[in-house]
N, C-alpha and C. Protein backbone atom coordinates (compact mmCIF):
# COMPACT_ATOMS: atom_id res chain seq x y z
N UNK A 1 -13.71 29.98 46.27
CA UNK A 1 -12.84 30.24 45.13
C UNK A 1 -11.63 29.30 45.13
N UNK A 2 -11.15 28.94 46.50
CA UNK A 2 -10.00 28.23 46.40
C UNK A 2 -10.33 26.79 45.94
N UNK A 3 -11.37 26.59 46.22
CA UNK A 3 -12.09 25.09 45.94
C UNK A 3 -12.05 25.08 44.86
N UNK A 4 -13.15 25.62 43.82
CA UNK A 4 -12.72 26.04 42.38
C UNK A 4 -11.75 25.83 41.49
N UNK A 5 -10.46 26.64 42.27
CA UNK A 5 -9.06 26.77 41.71
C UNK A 5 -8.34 25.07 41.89
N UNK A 6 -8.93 24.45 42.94
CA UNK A 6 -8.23 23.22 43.92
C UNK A 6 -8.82 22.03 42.84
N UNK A 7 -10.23 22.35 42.50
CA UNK A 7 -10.49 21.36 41.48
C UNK A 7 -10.27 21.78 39.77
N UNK A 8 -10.20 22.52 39.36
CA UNK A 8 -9.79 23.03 38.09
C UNK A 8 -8.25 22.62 38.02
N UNK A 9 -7.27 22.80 38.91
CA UNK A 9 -5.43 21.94 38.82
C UNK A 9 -5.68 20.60 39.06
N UNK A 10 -6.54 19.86 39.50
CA UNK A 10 -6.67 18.54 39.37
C UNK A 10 -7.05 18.28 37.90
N UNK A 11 -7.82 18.94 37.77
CA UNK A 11 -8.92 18.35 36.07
C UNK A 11 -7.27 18.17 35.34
N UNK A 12 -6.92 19.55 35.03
CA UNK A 12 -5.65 19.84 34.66
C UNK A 12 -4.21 18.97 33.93
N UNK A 13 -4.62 18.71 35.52
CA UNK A 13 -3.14 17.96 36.14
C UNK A 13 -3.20 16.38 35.51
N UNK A 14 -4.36 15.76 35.66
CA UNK A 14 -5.00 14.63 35.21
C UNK A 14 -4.41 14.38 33.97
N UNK A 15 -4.83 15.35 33.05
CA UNK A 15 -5.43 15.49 31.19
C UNK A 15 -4.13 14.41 30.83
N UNK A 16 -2.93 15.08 31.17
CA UNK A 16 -1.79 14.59 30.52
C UNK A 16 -1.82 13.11 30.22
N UNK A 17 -2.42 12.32 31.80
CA UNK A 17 -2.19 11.14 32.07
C UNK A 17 -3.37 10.50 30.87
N UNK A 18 -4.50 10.83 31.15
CA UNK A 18 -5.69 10.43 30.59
C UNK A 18 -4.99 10.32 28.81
N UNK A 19 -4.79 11.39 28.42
CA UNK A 19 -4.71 11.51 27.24
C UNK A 19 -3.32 10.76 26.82
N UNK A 20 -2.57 10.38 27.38
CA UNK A 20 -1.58 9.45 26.80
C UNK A 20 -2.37 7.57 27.37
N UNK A 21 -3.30 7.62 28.24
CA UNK A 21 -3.72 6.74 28.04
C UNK A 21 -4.36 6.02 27.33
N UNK A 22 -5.17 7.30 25.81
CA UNK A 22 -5.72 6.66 25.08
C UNK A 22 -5.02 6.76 23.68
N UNK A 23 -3.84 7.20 23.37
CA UNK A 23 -3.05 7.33 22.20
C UNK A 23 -2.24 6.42 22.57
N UNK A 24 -1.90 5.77 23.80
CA UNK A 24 -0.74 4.01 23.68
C UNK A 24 -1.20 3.68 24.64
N UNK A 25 -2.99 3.00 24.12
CA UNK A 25 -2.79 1.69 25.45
C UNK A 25 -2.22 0.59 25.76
N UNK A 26 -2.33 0.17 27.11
CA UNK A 26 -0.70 -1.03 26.98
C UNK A 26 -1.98 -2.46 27.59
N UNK A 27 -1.05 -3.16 27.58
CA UNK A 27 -1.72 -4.57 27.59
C UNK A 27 -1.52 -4.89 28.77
N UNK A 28 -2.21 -5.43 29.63
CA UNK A 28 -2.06 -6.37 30.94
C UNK A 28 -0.56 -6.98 31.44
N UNK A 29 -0.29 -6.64 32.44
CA UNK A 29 0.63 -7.10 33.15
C UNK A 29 0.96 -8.73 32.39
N UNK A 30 -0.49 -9.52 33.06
CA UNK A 30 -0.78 -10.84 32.94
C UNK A 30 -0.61 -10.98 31.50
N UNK A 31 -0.94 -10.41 30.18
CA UNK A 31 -1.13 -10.83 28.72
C UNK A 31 -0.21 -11.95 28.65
N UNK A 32 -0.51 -12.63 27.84
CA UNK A 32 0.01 -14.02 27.27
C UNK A 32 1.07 -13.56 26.13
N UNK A 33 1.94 -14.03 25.86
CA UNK A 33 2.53 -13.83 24.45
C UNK A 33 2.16 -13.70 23.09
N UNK A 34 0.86 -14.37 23.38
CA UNK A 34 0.43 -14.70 22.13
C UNK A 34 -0.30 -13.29 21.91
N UNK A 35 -1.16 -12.40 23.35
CA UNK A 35 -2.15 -11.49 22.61
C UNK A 35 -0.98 -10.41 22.35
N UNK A 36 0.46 -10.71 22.97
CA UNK A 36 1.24 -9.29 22.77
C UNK A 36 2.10 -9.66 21.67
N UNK A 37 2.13 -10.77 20.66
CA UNK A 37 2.35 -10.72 19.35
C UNK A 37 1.41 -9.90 18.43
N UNK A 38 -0.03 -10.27 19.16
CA UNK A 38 -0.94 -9.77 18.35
C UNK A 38 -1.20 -8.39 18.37
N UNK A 39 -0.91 -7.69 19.41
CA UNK A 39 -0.80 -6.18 19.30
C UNK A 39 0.02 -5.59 18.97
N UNK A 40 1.01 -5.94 18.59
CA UNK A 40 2.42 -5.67 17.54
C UNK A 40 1.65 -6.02 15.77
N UNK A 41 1.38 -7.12 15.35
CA UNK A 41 0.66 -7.30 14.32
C UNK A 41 -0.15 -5.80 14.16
N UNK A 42 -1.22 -6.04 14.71
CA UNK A 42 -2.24 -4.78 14.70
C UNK A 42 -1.83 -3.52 14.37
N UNK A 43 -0.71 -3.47 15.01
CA UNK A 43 0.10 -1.71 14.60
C UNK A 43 0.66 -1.69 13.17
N UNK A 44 1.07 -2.83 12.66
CA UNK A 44 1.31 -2.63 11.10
C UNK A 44 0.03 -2.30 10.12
N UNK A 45 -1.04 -2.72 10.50
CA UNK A 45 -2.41 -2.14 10.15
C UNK A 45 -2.87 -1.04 10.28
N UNK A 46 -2.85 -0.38 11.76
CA UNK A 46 -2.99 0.55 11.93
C UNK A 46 -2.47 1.89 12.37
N UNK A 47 -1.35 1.50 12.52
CA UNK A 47 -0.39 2.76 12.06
C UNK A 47 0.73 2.82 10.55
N UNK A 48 1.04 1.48 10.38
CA UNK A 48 1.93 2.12 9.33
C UNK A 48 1.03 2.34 7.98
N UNK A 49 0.09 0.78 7.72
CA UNK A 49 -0.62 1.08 6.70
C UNK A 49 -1.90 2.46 6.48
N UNK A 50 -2.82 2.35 7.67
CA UNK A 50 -3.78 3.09 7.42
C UNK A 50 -3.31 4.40 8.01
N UNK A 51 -2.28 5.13 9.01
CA UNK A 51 -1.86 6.00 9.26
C UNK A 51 -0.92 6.62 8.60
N UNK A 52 0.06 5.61 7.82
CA UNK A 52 1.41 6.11 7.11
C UNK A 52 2.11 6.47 8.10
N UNK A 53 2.61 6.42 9.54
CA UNK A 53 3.13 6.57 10.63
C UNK A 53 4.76 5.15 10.45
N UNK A 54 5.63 5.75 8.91
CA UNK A 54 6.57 4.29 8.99
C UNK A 54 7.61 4.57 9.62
N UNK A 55 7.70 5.46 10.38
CA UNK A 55 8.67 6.04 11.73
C UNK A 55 8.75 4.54 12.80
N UNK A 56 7.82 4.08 12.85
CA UNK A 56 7.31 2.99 14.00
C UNK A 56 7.70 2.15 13.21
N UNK A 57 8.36 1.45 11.97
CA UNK A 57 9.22 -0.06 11.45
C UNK A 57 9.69 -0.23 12.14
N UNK A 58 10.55 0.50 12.79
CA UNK A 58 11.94 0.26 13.35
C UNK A 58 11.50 -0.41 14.77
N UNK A 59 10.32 -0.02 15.34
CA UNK A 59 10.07 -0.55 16.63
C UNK A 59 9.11 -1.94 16.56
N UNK A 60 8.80 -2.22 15.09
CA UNK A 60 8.32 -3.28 14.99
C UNK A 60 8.34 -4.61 14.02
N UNK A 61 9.49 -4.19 13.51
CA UNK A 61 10.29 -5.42 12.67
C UNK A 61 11.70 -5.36 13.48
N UNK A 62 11.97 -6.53 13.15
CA UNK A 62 13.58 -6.67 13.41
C UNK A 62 14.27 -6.58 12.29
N UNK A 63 15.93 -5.99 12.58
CA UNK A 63 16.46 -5.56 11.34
C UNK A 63 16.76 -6.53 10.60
N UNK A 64 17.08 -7.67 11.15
CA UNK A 64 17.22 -8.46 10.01
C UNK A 64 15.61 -9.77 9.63
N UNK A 65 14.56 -8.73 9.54
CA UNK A 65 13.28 -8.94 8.82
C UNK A 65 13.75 -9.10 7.66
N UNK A 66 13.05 -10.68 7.02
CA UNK A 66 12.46 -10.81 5.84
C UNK A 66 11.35 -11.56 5.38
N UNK A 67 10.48 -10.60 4.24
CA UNK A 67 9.83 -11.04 3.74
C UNK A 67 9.12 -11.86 2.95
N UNK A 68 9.31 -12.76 2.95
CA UNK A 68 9.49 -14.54 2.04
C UNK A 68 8.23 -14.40 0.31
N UNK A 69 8.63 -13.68 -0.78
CA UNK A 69 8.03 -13.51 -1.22
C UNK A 69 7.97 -14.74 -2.01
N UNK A 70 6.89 -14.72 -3.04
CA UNK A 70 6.82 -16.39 -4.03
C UNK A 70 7.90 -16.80 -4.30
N UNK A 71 8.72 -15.46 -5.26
CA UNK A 71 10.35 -15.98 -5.74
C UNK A 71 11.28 -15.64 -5.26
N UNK A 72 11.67 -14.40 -4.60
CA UNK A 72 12.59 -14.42 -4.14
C UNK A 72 11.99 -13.53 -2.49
N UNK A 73 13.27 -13.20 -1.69
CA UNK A 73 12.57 -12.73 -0.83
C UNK A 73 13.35 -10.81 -0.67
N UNK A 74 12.69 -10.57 0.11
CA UNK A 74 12.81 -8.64 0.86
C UNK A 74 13.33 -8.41 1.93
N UNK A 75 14.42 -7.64 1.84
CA UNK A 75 14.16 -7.01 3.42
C UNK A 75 13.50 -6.14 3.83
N UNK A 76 13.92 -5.60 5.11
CA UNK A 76 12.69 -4.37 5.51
C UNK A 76 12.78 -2.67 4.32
N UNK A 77 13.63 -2.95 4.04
CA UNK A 77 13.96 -1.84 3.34
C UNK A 77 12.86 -1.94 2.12
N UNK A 78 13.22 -2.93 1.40
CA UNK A 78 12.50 -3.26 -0.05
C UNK A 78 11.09 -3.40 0.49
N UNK A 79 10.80 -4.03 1.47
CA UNK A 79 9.40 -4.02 1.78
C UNK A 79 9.04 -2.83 2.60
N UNK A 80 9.05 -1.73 3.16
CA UNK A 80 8.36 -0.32 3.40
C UNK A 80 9.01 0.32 2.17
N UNK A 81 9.60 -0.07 1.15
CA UNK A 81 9.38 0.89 0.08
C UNK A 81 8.44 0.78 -0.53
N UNK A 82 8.27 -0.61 -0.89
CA UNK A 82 6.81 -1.24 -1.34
C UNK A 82 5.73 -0.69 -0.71
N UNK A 83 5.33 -0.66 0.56
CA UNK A 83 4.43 -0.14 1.56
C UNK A 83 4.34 1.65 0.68
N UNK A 84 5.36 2.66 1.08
CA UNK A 84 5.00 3.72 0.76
C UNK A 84 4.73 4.37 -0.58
N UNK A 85 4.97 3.27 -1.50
CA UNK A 85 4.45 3.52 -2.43
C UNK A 85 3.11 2.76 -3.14
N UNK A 86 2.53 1.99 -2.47
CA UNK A 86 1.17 2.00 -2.23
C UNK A 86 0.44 3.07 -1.58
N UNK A 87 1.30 3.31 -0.67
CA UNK A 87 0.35 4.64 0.69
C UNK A 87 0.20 6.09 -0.49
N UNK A 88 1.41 6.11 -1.80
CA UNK A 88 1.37 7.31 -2.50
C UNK A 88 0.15 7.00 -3.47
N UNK A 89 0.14 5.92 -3.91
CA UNK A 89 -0.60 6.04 -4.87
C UNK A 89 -2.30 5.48 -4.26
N UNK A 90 -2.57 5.29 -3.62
CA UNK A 90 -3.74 5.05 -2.25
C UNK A 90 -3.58 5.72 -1.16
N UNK A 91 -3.66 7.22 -1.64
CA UNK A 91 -3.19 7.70 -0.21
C UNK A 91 -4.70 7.76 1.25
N UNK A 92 -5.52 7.23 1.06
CA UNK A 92 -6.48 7.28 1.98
C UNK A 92 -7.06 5.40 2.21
N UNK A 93 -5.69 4.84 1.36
CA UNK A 93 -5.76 3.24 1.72
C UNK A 93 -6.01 2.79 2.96
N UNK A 94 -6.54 1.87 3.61
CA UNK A 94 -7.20 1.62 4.63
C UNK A 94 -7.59 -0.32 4.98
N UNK A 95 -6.72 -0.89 5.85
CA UNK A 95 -6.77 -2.17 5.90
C UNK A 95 -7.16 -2.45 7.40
N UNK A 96 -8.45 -3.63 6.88
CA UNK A 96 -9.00 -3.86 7.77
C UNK A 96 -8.90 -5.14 8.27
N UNK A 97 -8.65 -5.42 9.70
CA UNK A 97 -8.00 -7.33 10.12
C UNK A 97 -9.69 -7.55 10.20
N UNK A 98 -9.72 -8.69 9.45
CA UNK A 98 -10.97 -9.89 9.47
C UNK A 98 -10.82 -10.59 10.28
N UNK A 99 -9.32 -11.47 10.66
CA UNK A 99 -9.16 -12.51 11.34
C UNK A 99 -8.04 -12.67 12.42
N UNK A 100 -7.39 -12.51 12.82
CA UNK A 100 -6.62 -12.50 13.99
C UNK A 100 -6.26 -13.81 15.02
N UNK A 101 -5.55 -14.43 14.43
CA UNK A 101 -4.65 -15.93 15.28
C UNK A 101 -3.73 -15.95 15.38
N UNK A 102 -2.99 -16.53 16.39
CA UNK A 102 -1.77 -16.64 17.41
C UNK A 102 -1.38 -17.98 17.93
N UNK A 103 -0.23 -18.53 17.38
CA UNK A 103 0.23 -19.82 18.39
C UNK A 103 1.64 -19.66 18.17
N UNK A 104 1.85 -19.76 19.60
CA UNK A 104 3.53 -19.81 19.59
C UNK A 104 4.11 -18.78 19.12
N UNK A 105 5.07 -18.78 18.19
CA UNK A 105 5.63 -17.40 17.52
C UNK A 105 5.02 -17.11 16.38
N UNK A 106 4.14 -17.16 15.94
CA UNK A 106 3.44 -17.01 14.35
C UNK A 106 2.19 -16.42 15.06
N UNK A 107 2.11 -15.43 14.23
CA UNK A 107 0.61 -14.59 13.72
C UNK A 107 -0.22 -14.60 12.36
N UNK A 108 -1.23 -14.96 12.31
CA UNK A 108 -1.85 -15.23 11.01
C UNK A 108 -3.09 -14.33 11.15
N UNK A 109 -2.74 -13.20 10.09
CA UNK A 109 -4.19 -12.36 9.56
C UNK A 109 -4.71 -12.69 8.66
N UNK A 110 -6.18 -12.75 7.95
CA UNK A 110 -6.84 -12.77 7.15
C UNK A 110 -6.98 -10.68 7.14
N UNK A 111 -7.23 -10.64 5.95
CA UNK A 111 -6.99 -8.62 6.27
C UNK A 111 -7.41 -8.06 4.87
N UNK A 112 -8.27 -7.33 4.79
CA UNK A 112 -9.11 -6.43 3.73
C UNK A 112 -8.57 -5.47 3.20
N UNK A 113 -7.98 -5.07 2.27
CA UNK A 113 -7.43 -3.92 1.92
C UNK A 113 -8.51 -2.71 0.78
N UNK A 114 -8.93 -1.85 1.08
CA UNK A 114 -9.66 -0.51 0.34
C UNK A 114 -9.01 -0.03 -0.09
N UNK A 115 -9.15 0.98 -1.14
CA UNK A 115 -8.70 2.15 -1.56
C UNK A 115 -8.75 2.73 -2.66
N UNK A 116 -8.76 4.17 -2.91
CA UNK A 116 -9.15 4.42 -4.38
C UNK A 116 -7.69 5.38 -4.56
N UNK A 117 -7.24 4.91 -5.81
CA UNK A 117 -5.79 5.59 -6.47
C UNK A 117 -6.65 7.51 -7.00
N UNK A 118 -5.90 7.61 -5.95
CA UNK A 118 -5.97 9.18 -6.20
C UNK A 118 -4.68 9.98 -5.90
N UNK A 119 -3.64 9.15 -6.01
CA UNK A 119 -2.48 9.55 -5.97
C UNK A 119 -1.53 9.01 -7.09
N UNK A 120 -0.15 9.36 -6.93
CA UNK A 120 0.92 9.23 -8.57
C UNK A 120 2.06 9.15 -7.53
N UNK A 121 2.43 8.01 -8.24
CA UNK A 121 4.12 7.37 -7.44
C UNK A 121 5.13 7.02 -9.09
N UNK A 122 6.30 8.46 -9.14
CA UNK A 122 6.88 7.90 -9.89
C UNK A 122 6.18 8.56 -11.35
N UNK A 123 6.22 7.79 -11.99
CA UNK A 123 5.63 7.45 -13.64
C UNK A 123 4.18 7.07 -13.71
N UNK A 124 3.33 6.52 -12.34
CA UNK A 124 2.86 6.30 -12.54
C UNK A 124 1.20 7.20 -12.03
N UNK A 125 0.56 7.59 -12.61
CA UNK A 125 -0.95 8.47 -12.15
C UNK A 125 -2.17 8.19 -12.00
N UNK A 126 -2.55 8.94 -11.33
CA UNK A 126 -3.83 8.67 -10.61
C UNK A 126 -4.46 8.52 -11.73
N UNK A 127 -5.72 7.34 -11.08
CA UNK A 127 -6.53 7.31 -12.39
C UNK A 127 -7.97 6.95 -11.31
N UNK A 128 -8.12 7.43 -10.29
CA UNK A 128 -9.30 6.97 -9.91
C UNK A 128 -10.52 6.05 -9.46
N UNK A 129 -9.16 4.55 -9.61
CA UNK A 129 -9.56 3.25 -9.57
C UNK A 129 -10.10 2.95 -8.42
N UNK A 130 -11.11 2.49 -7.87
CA UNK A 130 -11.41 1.66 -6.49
C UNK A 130 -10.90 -0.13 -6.46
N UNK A 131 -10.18 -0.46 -5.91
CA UNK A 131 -9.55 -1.46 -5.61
C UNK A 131 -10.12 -1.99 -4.07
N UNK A 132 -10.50 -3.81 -3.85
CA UNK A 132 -11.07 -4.18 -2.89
C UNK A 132 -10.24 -5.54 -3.15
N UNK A 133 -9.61 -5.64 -1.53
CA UNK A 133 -8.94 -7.46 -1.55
C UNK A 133 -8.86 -7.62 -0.86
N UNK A 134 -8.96 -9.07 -0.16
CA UNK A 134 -8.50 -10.25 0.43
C UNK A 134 -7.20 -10.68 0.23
N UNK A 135 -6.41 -10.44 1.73
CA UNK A 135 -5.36 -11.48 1.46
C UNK A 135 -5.32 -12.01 2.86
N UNK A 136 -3.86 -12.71 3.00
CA UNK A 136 -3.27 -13.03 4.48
C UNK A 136 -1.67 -13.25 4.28
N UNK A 137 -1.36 -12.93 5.89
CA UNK A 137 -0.21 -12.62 5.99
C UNK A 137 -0.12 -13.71 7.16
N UNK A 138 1.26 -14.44 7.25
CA UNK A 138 2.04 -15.08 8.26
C UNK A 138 2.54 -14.84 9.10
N UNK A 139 3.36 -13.88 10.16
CA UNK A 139 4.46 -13.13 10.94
C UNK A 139 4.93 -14.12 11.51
N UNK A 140 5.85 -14.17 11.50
CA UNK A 140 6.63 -14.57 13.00
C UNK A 140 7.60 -13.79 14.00
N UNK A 141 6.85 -13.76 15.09
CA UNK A 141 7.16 -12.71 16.25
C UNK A 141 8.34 -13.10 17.08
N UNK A 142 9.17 -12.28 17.30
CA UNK A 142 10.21 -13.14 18.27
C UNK A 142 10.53 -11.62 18.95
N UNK A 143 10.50 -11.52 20.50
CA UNK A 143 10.88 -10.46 21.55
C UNK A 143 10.20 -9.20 21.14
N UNK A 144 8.92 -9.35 20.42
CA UNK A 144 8.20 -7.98 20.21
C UNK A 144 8.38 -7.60 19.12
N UNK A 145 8.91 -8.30 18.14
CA UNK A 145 9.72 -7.83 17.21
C UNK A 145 9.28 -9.02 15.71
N UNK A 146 8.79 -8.20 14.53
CA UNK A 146 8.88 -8.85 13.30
C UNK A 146 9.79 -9.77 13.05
N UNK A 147 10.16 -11.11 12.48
CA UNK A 147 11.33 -11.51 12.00
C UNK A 147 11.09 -11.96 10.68
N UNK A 148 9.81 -12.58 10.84
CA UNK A 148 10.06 -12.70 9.11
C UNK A 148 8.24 -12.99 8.70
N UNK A 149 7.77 -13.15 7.07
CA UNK A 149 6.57 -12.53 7.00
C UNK A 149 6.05 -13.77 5.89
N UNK A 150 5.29 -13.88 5.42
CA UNK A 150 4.73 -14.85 4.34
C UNK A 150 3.44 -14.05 4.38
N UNK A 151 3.16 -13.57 2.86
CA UNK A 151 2.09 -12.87 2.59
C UNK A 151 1.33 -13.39 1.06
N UNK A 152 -0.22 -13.74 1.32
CA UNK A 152 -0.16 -13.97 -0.16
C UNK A 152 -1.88 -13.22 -0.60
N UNK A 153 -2.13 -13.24 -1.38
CA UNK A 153 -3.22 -12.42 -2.52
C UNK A 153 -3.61 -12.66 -3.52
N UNK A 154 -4.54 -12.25 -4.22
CA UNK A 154 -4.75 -12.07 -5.75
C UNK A 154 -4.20 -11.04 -6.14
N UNK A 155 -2.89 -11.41 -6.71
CA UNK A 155 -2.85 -9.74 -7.79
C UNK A 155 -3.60 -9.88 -9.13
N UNK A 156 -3.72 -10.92 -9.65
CA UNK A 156 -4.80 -10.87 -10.76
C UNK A 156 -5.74 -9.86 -10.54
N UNK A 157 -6.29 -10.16 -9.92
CA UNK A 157 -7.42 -9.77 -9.33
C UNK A 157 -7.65 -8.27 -9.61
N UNK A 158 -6.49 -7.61 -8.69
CA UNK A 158 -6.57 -6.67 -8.83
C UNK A 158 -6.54 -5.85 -10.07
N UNK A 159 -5.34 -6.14 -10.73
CA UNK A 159 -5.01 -5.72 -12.12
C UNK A 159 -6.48 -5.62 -13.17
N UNK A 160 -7.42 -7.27 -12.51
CA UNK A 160 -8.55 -6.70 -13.32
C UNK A 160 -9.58 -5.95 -12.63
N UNK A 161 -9.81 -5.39 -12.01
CA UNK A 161 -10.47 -4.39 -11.39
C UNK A 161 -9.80 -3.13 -11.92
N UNK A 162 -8.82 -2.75 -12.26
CA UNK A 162 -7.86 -1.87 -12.76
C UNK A 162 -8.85 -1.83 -14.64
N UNK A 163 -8.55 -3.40 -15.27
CA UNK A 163 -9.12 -2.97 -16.44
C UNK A 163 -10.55 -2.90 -16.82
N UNK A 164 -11.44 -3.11 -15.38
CA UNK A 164 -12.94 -3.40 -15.75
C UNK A 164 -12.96 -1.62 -15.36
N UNK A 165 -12.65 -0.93 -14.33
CA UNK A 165 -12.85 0.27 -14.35
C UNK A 165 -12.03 1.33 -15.77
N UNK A 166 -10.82 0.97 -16.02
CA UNK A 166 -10.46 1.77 -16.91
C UNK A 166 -11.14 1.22 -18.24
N UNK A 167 -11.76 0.35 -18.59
CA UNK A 167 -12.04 -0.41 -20.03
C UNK A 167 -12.20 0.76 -21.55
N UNK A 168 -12.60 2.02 -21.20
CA UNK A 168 -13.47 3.46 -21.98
C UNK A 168 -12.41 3.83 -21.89
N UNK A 169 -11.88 3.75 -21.29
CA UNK A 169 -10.12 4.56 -21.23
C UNK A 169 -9.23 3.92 -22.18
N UNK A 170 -8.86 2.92 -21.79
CA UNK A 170 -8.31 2.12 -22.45
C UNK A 170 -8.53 1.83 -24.27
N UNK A 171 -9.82 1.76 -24.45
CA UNK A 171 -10.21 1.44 -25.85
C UNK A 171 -9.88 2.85 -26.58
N UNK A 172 -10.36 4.05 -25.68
CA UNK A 172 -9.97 5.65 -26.30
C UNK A 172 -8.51 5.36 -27.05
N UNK A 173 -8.07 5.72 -25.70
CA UNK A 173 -6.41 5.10 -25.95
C UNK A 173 -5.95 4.03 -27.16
N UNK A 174 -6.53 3.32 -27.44
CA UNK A 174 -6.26 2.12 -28.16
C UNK A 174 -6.78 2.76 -29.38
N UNK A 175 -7.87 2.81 -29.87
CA UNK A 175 -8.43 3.52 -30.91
C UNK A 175 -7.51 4.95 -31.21
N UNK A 176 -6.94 5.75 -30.63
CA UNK A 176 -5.52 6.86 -30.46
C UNK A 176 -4.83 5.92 -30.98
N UNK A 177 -3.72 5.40 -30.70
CA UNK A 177 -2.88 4.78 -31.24
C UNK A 177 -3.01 4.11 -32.74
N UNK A 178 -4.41 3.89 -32.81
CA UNK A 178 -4.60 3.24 -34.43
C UNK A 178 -4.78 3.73 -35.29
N UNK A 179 -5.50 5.09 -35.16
CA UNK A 179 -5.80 6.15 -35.93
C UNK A 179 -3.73 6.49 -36.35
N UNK A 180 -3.56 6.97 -34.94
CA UNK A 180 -1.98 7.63 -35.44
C UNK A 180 -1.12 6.82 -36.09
N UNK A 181 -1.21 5.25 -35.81
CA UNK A 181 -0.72 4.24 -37.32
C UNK A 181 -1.46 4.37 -38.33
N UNK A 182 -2.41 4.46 -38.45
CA UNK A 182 -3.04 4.69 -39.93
C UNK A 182 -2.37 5.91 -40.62
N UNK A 183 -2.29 7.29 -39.73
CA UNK A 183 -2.29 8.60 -40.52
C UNK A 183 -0.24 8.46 -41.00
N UNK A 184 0.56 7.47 -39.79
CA UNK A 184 1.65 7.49 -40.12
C UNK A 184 1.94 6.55 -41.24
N UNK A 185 1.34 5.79 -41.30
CA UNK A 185 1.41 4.66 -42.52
C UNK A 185 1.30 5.24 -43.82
N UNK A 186 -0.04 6.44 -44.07
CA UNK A 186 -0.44 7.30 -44.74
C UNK A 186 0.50 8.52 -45.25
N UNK A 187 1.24 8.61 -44.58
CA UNK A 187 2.19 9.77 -44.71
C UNK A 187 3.27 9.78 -45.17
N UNK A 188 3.69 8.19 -44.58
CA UNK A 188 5.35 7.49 -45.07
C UNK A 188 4.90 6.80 -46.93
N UNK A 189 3.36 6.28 -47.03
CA UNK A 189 3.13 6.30 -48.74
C UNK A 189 3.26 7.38 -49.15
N UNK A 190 2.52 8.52 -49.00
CA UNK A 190 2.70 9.63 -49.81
C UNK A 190 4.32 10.59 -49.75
N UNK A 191 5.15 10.34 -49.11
CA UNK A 191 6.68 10.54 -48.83
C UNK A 191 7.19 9.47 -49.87
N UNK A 192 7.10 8.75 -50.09
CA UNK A 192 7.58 7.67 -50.55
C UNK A 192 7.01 7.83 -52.49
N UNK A 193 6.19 7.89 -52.29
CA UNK A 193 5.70 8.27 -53.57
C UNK A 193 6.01 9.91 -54.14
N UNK A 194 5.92 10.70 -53.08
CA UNK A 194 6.48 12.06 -53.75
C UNK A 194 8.53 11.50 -54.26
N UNK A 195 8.83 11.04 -53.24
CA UNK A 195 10.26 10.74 -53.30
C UNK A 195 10.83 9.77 -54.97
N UNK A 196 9.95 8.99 -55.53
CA UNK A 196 9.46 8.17 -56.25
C UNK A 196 9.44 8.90 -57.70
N UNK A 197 8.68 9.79 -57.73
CA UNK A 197 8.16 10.74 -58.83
C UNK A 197 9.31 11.87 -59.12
N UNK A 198 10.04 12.58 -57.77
CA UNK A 198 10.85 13.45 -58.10
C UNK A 198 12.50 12.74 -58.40
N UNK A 199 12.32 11.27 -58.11
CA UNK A 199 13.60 10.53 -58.56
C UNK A 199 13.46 10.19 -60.05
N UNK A 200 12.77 10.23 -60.66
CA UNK A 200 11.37 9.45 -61.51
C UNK A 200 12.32 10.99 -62.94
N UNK A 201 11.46 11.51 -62.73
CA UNK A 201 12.08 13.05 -62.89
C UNK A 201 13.16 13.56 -63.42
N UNK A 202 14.10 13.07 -62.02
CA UNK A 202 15.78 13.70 -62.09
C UNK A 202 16.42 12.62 -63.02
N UNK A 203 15.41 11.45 -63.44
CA UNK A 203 16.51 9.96 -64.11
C UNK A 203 16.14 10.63 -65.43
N UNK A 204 14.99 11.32 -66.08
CA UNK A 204 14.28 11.29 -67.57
C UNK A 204 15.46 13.00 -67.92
């Protein structure tokens, strides 16, 4: 029995260790800089984007991160607002790294983004869309830490995937709106003409 008891507080005793070993594994003593840029990269994939876990920015940008957009650029602020309001309106969004390179202080992903809008951010509502892209992103890593980002994409792209799925929607909608100019067009003649006749009237 004591044997029993002697191996059952080991199993036990273990779990803790085991199980934080597989929720933050750590990298080799030896790792190079380059693969421990790249496991910093990786966590913006897979915890902030596909987890929504944006508690962890702070441990993986630097505060004075920015984002180098076409025209102007972001800080971290403007860019995880951007982030969580994709995560609202894709809330089961899901990005996948294709490509993964490292030299010096720069990280370069090639990276897949999924997701179907089944969520509403704002003004704006779910409509059910499946959305699929290609982009890549630049980082540059300095002490573990984000400093600044170059990201680029098709947003075309997307937008038309937006109107090849909504197209029946859209024309409903469109055909709505023309009808209700017709019937208002229709309404402001016959106003206009009653108005016409009873002025018509009050002059004789």
């Amino acid at each position: 029995m004591k044997t029993v008891m002697a191996i059952l507080l080991l199993i036990f005793a273990s779990l803790p260790a085991a199980f934080a070993t597989r929720i933050a594994p750590s990298l080799p003593a030896d790792s190079s800089p380059q693969d421990r840029n790249k496991a910093v990269a990786r966590r913006v994939f897979e915890e902030i984007f596909n987890q929504g876990k944006f508690q962890v920015a702070d441990e993986i940008y630097a505060k004075d991160f920015v984002n180098h957009g076409l025209h102007r650029n972001y800080d971290l602020q403007e860019d995880q607002a951007a982030v969580r309001s994709e995560k609202e309106l894709f809330p089961k969004l899901i990005m996948t790294v294709d490509l993964l390179v490292a030299e010096g202080d720069l990280v370069t992903v090639v990276w897949t983004i999924r997701g179907t809008n089944t969520g509403r951010a704002g003004a704006l509502l779910a409509t059910g869309v499946k959305i699929e892209e290609r982009g890549i992103t630049v980082w540059r890593i300095v002490d573990g830490k984000i400093r600044e980002e170059w990201t680029s994409f098709d947003q075309l792209r997307i937008v038309r995937q937006f109107g090849s799925q909504l197209k029946w929607q859209l024309m409903g909608l469109l055909g709505a709106v023309v009808i209700l100019i017709w019937g208002a067009t229709r309404l402001i003649r016959k106003l206009r003409l009653i108005y016409s006749t009873q002025a018509a009237k009050a002059t004789s």
